[in-house]
C-alpha atoms as a PDB file:
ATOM      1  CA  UNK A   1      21.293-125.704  82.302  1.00  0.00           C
ATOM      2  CA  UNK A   2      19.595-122.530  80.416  1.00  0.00           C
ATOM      3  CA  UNK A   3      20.851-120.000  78.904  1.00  0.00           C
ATOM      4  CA  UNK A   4      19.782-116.471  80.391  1.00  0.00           C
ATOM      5  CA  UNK A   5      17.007-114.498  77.957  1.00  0.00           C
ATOM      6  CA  UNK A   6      19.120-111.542  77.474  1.00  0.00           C
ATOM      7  CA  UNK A   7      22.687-113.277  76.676  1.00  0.00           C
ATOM      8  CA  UNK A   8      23.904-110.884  74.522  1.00  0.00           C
ATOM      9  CA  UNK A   9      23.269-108.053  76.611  1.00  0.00           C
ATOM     10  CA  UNK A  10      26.200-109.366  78.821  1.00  0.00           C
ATOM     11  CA  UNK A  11      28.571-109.961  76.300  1.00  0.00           C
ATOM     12  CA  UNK A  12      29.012-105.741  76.487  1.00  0.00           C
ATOM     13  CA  UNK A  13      29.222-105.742  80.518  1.00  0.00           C
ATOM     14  CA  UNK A  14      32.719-104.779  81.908  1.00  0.00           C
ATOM     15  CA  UNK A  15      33.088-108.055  83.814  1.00  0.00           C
ATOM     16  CA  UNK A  16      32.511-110.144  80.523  1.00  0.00           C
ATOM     17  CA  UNK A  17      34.672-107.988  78.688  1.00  0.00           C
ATOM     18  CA  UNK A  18      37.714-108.348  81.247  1.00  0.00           C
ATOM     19  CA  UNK A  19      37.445-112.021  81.794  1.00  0.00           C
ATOM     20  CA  UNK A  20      37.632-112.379  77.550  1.00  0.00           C
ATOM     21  CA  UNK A  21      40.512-110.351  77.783  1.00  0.00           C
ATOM     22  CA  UNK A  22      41.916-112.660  80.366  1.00  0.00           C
ATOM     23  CA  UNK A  23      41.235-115.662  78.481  1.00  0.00           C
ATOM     24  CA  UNK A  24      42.766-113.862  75.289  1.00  0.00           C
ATOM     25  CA  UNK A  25      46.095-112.855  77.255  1.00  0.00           C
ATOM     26  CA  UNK A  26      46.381-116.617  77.987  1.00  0.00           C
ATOM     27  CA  UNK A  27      45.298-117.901  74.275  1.00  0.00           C
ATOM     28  CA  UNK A  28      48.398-115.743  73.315  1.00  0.00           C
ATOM     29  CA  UNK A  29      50.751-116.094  75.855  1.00  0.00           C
ATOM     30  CA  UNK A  30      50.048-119.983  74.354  1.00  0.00           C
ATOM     31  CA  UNK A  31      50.562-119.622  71.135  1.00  0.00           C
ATOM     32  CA  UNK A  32      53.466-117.470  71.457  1.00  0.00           C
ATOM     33  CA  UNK A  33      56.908-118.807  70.391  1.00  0.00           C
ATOM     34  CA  UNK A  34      59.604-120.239  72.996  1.00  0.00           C
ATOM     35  CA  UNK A  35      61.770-117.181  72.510  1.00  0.00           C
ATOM     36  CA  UNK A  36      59.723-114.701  72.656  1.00  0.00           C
ATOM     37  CA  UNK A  37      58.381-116.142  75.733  1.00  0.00           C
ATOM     38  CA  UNK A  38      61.649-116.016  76.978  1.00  0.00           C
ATOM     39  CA  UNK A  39      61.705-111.999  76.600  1.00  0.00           C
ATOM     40  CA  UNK A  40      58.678-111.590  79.017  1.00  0.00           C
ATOM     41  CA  UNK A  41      58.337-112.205  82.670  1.00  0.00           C
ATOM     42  CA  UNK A  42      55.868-115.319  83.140  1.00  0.00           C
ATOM     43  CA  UNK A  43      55.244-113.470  86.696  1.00  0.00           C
ATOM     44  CA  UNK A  44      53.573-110.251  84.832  1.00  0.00           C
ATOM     45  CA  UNK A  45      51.615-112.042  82.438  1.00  0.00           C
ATOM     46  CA  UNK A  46      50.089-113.921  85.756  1.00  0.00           C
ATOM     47  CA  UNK A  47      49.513-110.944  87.261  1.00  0.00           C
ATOM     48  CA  UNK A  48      47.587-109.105  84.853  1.00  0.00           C
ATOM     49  CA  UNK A  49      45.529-112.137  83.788  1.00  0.00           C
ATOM     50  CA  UNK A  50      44.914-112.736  87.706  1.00  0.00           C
ATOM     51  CA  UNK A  51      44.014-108.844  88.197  1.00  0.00           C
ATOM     52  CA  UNK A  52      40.977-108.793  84.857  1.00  0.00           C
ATOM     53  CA  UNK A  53      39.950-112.453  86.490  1.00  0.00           C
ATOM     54  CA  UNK A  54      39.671-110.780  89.402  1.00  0.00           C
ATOM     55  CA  UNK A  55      38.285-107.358  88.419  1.00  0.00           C
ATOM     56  CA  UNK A  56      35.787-109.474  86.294  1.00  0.00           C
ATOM     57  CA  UNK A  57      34.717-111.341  89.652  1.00  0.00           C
ATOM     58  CA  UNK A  58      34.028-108.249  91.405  1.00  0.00           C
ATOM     59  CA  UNK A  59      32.012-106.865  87.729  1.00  0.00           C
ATOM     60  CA  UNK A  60      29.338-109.454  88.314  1.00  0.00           C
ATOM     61  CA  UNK A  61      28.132-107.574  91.200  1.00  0.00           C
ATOM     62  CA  UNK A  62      27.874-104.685  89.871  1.00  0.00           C
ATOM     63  CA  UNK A  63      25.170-103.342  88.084  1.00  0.00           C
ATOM     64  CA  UNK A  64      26.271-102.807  84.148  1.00  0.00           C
ATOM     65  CA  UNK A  65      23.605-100.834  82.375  1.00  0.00           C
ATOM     66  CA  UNK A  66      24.070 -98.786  79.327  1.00  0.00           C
ATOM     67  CA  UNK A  67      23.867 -95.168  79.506  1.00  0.00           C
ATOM     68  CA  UNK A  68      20.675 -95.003  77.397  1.00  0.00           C
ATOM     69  CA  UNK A  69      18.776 -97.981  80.158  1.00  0.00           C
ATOM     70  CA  UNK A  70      20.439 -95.619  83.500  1.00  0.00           C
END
């Protein structure tokens, strides 16, 4: 396995960016105390992480260029 040349280039695309925030959402939800887990619907945190796996999914086939490359 290689890494790509221009890794860091991809750490600004959209779909990068909303499968970290997935993967952050789910680091917290984690970490988060019993009771205040209790306070929040385990349903809606599934649903949002589900919806920025899946909108990061459908980012990879997309093209992602900045504004100064376009």
């Amino acid at each position: 396995m290689k890494i790509i040349p221009n890794w860091r280039s991809r750490l600004r695309d959209y779909s990068t960016i909303a499968l970290g925030a997935g993967a952050a959402i789910v680091a917290a939800w984690i970490a988060l105390p019993e009771d205040l887990k209790a306070h929040l619907p385990v349903d809606i945190v599934a649903q949002i992480v589900g919806g920025l796996n899946a909108l990061g999914l459908a980012g990879k086939f997309v093209v992602q260029k900045p504004k100064d490359e376009a």
